[in-house]
C-alpha atoms as a PDB file:
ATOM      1  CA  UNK A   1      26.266 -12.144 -14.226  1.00  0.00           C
ATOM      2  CA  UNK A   2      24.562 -12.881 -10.954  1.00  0.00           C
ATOM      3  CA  UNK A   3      20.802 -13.776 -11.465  1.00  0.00           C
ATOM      4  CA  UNK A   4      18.149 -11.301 -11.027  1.00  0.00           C
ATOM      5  CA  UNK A   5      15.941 -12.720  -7.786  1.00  0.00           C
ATOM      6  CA  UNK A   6      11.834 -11.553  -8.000  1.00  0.00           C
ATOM      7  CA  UNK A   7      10.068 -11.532  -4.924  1.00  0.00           C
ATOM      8  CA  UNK A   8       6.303 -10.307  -4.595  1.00  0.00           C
ATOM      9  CA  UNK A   9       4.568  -9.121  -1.480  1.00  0.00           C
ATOM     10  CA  UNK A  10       1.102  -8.105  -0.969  1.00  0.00           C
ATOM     11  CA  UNK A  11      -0.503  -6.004   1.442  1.00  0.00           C
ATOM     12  CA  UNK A  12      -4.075  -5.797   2.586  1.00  0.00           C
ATOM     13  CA  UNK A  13      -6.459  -3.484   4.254  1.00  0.00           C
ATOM     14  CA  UNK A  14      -9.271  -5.283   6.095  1.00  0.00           C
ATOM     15  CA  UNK A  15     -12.237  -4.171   7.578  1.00  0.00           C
ATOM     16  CA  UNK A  16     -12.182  -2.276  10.602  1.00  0.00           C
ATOM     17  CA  UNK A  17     -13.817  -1.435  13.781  1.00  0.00           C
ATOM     18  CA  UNK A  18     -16.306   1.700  14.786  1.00  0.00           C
ATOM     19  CA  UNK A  19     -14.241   4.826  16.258  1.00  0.00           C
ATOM     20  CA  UNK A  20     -14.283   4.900  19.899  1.00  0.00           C
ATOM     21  CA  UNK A  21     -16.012   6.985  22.092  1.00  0.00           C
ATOM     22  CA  UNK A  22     -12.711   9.547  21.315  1.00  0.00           C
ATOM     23  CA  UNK A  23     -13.174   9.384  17.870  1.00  0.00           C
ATOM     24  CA  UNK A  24      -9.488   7.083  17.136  1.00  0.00           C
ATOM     25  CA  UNK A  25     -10.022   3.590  15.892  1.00  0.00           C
ATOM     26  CA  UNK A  26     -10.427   0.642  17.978  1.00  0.00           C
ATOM     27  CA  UNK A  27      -7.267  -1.796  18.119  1.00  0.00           C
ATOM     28  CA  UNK A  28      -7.743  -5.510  16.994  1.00  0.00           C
ATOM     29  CA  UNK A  29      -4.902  -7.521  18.854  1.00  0.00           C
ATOM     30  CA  UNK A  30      -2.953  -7.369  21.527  1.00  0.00           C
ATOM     31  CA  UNK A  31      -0.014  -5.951  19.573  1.00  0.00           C
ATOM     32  CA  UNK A  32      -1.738  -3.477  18.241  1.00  0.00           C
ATOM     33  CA  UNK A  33      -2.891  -2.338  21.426  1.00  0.00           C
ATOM     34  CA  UNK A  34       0.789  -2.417  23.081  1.00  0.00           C
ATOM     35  CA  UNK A  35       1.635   0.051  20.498  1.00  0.00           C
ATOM     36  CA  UNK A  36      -0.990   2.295  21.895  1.00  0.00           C
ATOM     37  CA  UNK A  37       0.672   1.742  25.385  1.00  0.00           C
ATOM     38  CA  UNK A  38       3.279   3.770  24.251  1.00  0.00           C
ATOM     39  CA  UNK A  39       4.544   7.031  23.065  1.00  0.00           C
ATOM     40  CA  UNK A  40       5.026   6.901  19.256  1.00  0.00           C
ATOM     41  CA  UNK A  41       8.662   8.469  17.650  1.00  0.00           C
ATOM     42  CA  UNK A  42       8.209  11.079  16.065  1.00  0.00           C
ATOM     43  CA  UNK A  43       9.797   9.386  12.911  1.00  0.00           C
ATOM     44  CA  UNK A  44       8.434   5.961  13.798  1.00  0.00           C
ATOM     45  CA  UNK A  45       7.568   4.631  10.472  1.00  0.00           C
ATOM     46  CA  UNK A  46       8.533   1.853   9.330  1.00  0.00           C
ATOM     47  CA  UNK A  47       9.550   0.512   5.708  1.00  0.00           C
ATOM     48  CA  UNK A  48       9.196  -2.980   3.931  1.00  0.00           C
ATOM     49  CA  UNK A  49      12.192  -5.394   3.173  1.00  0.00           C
ATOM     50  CA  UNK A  50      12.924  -8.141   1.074  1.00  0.00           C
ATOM     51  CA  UNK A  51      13.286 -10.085   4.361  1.00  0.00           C
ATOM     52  CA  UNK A  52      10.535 -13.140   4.151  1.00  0.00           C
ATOM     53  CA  UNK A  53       9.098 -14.804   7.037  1.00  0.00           C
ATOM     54  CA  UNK A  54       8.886 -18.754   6.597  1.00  0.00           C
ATOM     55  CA  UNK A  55       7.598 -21.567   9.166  1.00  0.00           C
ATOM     56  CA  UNK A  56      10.925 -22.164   9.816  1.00  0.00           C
ATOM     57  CA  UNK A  57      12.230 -18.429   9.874  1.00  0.00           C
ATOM     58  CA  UNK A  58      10.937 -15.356  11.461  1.00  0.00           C
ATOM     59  CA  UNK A  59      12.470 -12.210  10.162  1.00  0.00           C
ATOM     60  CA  UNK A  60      13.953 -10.253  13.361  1.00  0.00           C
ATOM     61  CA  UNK A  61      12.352  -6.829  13.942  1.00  0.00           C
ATOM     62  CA  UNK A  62      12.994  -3.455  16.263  1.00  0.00           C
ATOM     63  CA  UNK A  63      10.767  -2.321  19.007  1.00  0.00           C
ATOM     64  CA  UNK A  64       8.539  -0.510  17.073  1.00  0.00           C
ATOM     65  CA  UNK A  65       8.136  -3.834  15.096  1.00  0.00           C
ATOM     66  CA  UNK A  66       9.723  -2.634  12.024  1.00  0.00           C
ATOM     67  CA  UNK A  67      11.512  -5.353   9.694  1.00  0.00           C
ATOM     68  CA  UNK A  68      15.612  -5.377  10.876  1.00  0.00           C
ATOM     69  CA  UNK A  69      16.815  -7.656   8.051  1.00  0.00           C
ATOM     70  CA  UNK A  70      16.659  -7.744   4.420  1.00  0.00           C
ATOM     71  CA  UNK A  71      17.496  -4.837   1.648  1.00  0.00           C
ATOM     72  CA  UNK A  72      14.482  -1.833   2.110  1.00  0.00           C
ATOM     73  CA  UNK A  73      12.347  -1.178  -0.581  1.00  0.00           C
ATOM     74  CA  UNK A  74      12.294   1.408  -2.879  1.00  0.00           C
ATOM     75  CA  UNK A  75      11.820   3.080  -6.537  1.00  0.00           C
ATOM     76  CA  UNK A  76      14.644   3.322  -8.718  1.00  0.00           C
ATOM     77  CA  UNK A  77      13.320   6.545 -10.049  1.00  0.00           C
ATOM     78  CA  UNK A  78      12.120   9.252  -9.116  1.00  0.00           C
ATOM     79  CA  UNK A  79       8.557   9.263 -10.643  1.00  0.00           C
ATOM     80  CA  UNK A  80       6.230   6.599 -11.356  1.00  0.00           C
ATOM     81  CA  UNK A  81       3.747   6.446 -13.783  1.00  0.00           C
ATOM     82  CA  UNK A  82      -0.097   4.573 -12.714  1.00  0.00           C
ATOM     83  CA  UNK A  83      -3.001   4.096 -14.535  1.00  0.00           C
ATOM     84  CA  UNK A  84      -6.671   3.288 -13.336  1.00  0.00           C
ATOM     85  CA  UNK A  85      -8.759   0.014 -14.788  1.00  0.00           C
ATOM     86  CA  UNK A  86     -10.896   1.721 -17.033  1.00  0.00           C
ATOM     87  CA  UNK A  87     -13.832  -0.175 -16.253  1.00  0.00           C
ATOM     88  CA  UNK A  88     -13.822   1.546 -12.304  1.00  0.00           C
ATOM     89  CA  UNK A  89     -16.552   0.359  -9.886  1.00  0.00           C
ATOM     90  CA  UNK A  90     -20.257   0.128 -11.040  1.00  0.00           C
ATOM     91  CA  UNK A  91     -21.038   2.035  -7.943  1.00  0.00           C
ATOM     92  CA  UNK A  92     -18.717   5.637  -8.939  1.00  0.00           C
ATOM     93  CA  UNK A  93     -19.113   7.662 -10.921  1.00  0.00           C
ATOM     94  CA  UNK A  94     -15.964   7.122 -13.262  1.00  0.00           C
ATOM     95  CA  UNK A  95     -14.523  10.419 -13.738  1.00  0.00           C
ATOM     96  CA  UNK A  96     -15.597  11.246  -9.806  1.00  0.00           C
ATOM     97  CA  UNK A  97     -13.229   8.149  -8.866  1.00  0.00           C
ATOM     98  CA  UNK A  98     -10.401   8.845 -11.112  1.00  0.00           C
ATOM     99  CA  UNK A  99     -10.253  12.207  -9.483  1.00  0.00           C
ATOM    100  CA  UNK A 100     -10.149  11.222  -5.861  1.00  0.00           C
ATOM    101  CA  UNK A 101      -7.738   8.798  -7.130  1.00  0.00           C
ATOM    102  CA  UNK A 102      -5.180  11.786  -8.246  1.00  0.00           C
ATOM    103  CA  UNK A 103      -5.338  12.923  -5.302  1.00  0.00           C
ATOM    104  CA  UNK A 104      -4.449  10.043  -3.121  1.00  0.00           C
ATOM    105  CA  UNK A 105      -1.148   9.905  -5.520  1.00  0.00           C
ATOM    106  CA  UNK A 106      -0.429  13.650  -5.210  1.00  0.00           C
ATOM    107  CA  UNK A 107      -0.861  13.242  -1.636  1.00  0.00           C
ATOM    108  CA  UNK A 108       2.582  11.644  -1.840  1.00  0.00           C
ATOM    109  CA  UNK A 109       3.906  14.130  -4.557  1.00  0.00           C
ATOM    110  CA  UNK A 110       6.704  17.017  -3.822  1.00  0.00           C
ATOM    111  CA  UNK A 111       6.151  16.292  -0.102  1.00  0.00           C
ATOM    112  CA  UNK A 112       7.951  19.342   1.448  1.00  0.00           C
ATOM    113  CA  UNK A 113      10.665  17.997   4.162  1.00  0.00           C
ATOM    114  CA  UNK A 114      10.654  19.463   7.330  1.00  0.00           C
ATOM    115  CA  UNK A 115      14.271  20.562   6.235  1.00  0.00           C
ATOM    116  CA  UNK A 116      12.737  23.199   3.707  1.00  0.00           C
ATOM    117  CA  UNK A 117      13.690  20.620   0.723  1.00  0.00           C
ATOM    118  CA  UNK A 118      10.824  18.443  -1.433  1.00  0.00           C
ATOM    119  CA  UNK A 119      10.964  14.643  -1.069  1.00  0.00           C
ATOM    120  CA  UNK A 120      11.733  13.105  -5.115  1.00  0.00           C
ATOM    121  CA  UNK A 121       8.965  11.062  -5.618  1.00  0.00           C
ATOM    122  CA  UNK A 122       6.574  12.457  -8.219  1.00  0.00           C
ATOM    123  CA  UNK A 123       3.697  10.502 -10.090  1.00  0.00           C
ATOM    124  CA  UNK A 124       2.171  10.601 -13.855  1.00  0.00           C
ATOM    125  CA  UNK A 125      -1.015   9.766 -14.462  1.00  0.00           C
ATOM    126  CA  UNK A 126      -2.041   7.757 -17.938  1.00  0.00           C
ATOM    127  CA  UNK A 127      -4.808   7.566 -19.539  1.00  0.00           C
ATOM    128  CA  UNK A 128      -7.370   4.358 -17.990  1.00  0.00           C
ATOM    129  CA  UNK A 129      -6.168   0.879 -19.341  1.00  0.00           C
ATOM    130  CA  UNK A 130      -7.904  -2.637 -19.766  1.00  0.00           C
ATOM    131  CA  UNK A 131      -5.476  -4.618 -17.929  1.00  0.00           C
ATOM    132  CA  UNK A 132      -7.712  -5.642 -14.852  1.00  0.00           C
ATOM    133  CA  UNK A 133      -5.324  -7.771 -13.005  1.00  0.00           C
ATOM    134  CA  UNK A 134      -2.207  -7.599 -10.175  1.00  0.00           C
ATOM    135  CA  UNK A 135       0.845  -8.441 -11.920  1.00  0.00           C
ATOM    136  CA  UNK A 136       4.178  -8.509 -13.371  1.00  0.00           C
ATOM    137  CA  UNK A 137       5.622  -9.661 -16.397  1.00  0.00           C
ATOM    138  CA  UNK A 138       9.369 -10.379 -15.978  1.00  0.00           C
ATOM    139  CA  UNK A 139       9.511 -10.608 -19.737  1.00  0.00           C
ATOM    140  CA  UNK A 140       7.428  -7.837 -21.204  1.00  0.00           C
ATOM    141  CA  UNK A 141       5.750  -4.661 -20.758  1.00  0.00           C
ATOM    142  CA  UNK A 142       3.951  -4.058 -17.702  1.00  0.00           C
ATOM    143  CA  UNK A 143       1.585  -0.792 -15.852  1.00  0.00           C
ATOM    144  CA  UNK A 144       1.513  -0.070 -12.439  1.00  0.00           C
ATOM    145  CA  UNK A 145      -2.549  -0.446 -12.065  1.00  0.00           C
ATOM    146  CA  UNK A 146      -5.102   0.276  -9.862  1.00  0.00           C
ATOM    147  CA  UNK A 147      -8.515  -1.553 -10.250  1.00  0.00           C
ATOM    148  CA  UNK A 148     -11.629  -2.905  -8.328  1.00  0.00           C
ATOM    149  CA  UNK A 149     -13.183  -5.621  -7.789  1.00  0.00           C
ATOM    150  CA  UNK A 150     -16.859  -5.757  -7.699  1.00  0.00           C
ATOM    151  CA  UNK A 151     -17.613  -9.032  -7.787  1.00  0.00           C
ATOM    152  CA  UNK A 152     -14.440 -11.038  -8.665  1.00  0.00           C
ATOM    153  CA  UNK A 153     -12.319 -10.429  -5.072  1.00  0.00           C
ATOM    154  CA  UNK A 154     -10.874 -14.060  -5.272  1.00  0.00           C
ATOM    155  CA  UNK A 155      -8.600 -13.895  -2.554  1.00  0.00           C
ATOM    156  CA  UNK A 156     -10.114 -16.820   0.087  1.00  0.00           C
ATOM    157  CA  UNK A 157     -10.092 -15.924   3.656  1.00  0.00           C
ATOM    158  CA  UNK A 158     -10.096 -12.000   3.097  1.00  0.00           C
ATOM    159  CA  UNK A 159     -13.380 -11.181   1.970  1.00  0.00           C
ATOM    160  CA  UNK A 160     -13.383  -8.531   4.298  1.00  0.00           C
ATOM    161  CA  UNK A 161     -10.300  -6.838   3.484  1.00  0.00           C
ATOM    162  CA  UNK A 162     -10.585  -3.308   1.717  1.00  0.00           C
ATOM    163  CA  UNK A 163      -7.636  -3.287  -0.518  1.00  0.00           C
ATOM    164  CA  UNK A 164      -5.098  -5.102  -1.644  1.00  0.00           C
ATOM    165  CA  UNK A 165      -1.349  -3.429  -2.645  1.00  0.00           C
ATOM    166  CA  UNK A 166       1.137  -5.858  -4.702  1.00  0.00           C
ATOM    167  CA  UNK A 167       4.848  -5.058  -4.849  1.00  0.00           C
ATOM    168  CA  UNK A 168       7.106  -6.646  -7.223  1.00  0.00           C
ATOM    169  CA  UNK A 169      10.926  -6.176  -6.419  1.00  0.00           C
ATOM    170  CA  UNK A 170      14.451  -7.834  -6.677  1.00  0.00           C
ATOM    171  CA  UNK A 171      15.213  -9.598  -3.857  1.00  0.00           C
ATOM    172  CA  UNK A 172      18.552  -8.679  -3.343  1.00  0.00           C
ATOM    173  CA  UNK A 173      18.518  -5.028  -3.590  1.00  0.00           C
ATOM    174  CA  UNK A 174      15.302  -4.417  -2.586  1.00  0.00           C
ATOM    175  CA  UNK A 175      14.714  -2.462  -6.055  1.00  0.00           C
ATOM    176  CA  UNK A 176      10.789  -2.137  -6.784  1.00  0.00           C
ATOM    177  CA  UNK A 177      10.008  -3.121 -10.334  1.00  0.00           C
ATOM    178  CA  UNK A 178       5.827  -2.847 -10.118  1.00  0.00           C
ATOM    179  CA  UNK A 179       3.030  -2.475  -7.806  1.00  0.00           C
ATOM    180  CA  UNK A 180      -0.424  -2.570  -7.941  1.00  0.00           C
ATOM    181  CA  UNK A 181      -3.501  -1.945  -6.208  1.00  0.00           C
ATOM    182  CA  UNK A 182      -6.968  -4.011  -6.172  1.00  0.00           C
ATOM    183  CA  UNK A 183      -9.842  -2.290  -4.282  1.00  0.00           C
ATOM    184  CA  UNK A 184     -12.137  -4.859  -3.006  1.00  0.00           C
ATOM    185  CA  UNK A 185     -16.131  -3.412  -3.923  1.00  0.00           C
ATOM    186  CA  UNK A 186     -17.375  -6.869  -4.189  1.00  0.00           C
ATOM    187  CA  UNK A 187     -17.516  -7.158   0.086  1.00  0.00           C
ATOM    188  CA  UNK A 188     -17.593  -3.495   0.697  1.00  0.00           C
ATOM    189  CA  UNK A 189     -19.431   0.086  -0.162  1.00  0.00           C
ATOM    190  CA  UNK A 190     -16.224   2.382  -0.409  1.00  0.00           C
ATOM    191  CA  UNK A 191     -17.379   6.220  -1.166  1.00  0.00           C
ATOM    192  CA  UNK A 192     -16.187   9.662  -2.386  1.00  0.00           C
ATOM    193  CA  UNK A 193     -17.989  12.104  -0.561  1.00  0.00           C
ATOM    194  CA  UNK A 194     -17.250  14.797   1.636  1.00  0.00           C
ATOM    195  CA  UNK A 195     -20.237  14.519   3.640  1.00  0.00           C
ATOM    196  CA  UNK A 196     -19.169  13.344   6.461  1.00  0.00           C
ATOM    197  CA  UNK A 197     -22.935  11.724   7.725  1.00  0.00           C
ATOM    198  CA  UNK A 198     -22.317   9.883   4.601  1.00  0.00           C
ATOM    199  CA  UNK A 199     -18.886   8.890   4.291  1.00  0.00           C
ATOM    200  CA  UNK A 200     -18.962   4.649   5.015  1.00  0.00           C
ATOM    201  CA  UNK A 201     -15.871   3.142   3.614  1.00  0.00           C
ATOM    202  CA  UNK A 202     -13.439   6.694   2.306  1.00  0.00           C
ATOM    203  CA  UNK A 203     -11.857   5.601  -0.586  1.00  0.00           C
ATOM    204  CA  UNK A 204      -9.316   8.588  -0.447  1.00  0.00           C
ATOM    205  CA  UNK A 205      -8.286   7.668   2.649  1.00  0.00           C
ATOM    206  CA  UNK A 206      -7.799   3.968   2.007  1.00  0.00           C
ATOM    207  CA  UNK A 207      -5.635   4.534  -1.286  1.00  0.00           C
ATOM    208  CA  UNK A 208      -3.679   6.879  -0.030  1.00  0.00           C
ATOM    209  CA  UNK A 209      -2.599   4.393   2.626  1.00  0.00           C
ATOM    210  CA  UNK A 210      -1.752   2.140  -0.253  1.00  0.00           C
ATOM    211  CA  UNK A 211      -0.168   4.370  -1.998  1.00  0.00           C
ATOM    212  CA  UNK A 212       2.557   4.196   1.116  1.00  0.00           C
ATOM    213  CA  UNK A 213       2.567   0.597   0.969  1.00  0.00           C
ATOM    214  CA  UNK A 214       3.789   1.157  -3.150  1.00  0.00           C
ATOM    215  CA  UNK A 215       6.830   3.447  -2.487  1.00  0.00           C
ATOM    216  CA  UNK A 216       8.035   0.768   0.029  1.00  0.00           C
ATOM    217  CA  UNK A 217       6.513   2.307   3.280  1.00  0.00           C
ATOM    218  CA  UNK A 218       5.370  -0.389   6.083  1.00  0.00           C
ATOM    219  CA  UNK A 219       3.098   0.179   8.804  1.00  0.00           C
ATOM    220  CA  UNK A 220       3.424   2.410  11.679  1.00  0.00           C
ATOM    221  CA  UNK A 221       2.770   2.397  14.828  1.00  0.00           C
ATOM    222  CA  UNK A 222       2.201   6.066  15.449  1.00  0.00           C
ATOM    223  CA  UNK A 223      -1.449   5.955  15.689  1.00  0.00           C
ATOM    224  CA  UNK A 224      -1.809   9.275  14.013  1.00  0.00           C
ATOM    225  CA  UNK A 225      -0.025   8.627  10.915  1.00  0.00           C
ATOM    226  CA  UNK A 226      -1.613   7.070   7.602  1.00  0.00           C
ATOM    227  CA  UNK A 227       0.312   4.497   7.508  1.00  0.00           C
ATOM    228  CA  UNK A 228      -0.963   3.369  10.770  1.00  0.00           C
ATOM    229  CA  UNK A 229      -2.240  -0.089  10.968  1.00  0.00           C
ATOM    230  CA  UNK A 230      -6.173   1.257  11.683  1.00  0.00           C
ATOM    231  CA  UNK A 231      -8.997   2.556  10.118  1.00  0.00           C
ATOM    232  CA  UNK A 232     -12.363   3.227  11.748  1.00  0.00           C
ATOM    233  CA  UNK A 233     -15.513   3.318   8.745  1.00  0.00           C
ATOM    234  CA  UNK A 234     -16.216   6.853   8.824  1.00  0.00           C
ATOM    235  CA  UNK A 235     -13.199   8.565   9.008  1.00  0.00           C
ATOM    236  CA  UNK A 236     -11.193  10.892   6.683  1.00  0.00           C
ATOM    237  CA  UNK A 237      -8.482  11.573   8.595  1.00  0.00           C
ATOM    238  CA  UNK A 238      -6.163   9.015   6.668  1.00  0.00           C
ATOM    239  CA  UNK A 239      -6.437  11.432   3.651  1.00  0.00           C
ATOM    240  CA  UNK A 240      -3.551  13.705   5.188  1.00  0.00           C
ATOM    241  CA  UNK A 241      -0.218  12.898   5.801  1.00  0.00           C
ATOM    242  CA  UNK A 242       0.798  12.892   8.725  1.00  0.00           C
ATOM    243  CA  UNK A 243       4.614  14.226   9.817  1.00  0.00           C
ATOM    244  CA  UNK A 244       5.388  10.411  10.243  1.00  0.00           C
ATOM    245  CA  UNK A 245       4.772   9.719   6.893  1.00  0.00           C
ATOM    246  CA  UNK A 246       6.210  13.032   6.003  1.00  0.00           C
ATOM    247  CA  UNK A 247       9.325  11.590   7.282  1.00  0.00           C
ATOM    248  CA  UNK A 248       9.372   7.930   6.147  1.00  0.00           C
ATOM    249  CA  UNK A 249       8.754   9.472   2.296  1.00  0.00           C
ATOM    250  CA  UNK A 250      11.820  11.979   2.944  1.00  0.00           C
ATOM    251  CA  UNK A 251      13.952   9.434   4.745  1.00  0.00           C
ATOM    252  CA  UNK A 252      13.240   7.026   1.364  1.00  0.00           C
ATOM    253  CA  UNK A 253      13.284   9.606  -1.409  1.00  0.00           C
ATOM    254  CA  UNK A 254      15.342  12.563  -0.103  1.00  0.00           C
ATOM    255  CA  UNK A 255      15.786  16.082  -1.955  1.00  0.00           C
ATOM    256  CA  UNK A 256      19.523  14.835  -2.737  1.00  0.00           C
ATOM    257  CA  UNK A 257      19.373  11.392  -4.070  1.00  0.00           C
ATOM    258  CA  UNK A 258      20.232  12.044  -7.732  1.00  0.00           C
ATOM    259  CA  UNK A 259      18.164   9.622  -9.730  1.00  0.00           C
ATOM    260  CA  UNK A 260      16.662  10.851 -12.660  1.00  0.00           C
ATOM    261  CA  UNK A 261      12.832  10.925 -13.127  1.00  0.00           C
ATOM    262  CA  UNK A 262      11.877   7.836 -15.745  1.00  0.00           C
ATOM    263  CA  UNK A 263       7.925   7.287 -15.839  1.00  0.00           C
ATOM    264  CA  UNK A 264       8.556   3.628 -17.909  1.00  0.00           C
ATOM    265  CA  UNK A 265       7.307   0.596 -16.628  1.00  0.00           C
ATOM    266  CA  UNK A 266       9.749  -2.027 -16.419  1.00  0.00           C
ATOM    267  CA  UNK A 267      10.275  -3.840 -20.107  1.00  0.00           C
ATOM    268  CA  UNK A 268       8.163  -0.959 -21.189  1.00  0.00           C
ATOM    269  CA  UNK A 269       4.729  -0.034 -20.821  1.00  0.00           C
ATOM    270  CA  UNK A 270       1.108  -1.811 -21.960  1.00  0.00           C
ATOM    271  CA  UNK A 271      -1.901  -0.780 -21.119  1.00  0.00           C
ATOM    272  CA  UNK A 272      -2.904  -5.082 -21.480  1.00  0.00           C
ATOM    273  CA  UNK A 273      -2.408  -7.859 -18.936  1.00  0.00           C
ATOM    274  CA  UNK A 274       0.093 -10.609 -19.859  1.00  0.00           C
ATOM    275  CA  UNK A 275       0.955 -12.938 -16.802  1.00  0.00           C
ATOM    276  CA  UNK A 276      -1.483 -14.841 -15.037  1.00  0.00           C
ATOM    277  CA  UNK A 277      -2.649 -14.095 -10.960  1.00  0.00           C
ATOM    278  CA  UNK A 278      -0.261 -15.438  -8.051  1.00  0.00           C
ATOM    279  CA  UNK A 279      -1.855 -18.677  -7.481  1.00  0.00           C
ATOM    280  CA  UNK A 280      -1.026 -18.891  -3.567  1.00  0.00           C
ATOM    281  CA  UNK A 281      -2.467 -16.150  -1.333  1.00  0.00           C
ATOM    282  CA  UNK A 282      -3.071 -16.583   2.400  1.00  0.00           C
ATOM    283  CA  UNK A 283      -3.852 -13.658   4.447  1.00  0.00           C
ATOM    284  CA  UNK A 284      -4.562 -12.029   8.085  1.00  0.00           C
ATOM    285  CA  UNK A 285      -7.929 -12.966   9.932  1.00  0.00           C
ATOM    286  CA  UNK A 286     -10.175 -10.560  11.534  1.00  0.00           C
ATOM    287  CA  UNK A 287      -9.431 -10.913  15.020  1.00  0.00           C
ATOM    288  CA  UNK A 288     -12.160 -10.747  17.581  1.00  0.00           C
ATOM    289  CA  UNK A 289     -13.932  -6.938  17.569  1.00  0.00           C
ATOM    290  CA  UNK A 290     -12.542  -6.285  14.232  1.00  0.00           C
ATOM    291  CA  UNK A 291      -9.100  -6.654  12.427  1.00  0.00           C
ATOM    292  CA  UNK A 292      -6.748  -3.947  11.551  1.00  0.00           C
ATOM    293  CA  UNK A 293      -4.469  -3.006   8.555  1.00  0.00           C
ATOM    294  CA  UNK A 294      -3.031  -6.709   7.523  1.00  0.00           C
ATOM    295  CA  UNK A 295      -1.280  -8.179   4.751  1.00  0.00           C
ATOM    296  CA  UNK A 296      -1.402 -11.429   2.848  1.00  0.00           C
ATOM    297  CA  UNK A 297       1.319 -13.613   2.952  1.00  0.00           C
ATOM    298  CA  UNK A 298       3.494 -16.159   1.148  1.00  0.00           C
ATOM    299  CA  UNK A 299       6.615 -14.372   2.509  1.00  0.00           C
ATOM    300  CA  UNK A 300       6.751 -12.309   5.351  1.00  0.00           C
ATOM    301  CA  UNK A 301       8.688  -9.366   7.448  1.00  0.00           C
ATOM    302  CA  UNK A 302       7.008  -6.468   8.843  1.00  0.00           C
ATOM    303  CA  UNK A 303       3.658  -8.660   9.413  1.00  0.00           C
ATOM    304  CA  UNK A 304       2.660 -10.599   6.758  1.00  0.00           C
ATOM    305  CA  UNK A 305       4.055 -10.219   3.011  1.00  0.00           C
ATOM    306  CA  UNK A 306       2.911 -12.182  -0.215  1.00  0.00           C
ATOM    307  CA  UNK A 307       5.963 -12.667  -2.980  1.00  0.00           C
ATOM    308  CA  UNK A 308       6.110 -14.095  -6.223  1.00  0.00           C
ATOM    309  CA  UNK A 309       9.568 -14.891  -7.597  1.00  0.00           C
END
């Protein structure tokens, strides 16, 4: 029996820079704005591998930077069961922010195709939980959570980042196993309002980019598209799909695969924590005039990926 390989990558959404005068977010690198330089696919997207960058490796990509090597990512299933920290943020209201939350989930949910068919990827929502912590436990139960951080955001370098997404996976098929999502309120005033004169940090738009980053969808470098490696404080845009995401959550989970929906964690579910934090994070830096969509990294492919095997 071959031996079961765990890798664990982490992506991060950092702060970012005021719109423009024509209302699109600024660019923080020079990559960044090279993608800008040029017209974006219309199925551009991108999706995360197993592939790891090292100092003495540097996992090959396409033109649109997407990861070319390792096994893509994805849900054996298709549904997926989350729950929310039930402690929230002191600064939402709970119920508010579970709500908003539902929706940045069911933003991804029956996703009609541009075929006609619906995308298989559903979600289930359970009831809030007190595990308050990114992990996986390889030998127990386990929930897919989504928490904040209001004071505890203990990743060093990143204190400006805006979330955090955690994907647990086999290494050799590229099978997810667990994911999880930390929203950093310790550094940053994230809201839930529709008002757009008061809208600072939009927490619907920032989770539902992370809730790409869970089903195994990288960045993209259509600038339109929500899994585009920008956000500008202010904006709301991020809280619609766009048809590049339409496509990368077709391409991953079409109409036609024939798995059957199973809402179970892995090894079962608990609504506790078991194994302790990753204890080696490193991340992206701002770059000068702000910093764009990064992730942190011990292991790395399409940018910067953090594993844990």
């Amino acid at each position: 029996m071959s031996r079961m390989i765990l890798g664990r990558r982490t992506r991060t959404l950092v702060e970012r820079t005021p719109a423009g005068r024509s209302g699109k977010p600024l660019l923080a690198t020079v990559a960044a704005l090279a993608l800008l330089a040029t017209t974006a696919d219309a199925e551009a997207f991108c999706r995360s591998t197993t592939c790891r960058s090292t100092k003495d490796k540097t996992c090959e990509t396409d033109g649109d930077g997407c990861p070319t090597e390792g096994a893509k990512l994805f849900w054996p299933t298709s549904c997926i069961s989350y729950a929310t920290n039930k402690l929230g943020t002191a600064d939402l209201d709970p119920a508010d922010t579970r709500a908003v939350i539902r929706k940045t989930f069911e933003a991804w949910s029956d996703v009609e195709c541009p075929d006609g068919s619906i995308a298989a990827m559903t979600f289930q929502e359970r009831e809030p939980v007190s595990c308050k912590k990114s992990e996986y436990n390889k030998t127990g139960p386990n929930v897919n959570v989504v928490l904040f951080q209001d004071s505890n955001w203990r990743y060093r370098g990143i204190d400006g980042t805006l979330a955090k997404t955690s994907v647990t996976y086999n290494d050799e098929t590229g099978e997810i196993l667990d994911a999880d999502i930390e929203v950093n309120t310790a550094n940053n005033t994230v809201t839930i309002t529709d008002d757009p004169a008061k809208v600072e940090y939009d927490l619907q738009a920032i989770l539902t980019h992370e809730v790409g980053h869970f089903i195994g969808i990288a960045h993209s470098p259509d600038p339109a598209a929500v899994m585009f490696a920008s956000y500008s404080p202010g904006s709301t845009s991020q809280r619609q799909l766009h048809p590049d995401d339409i496509a990368a959550v077709c391409a991953i989970y079409p109409a036609d695969r024939g798995v059957a929906c199973n809402t179970e964690p892995r090894n079962g579910f608990s609504p506790t924590c078991a194994d302790p934090e990753p204890k080696s994070i490193c991340s992206i830096q701002p770059g000068s005039g702000g910093a764009s969509f990064g992730v942190a990294a011990i292991f790395a492919g399409t940018g910067l990926l953090a594993a844990r095997a």
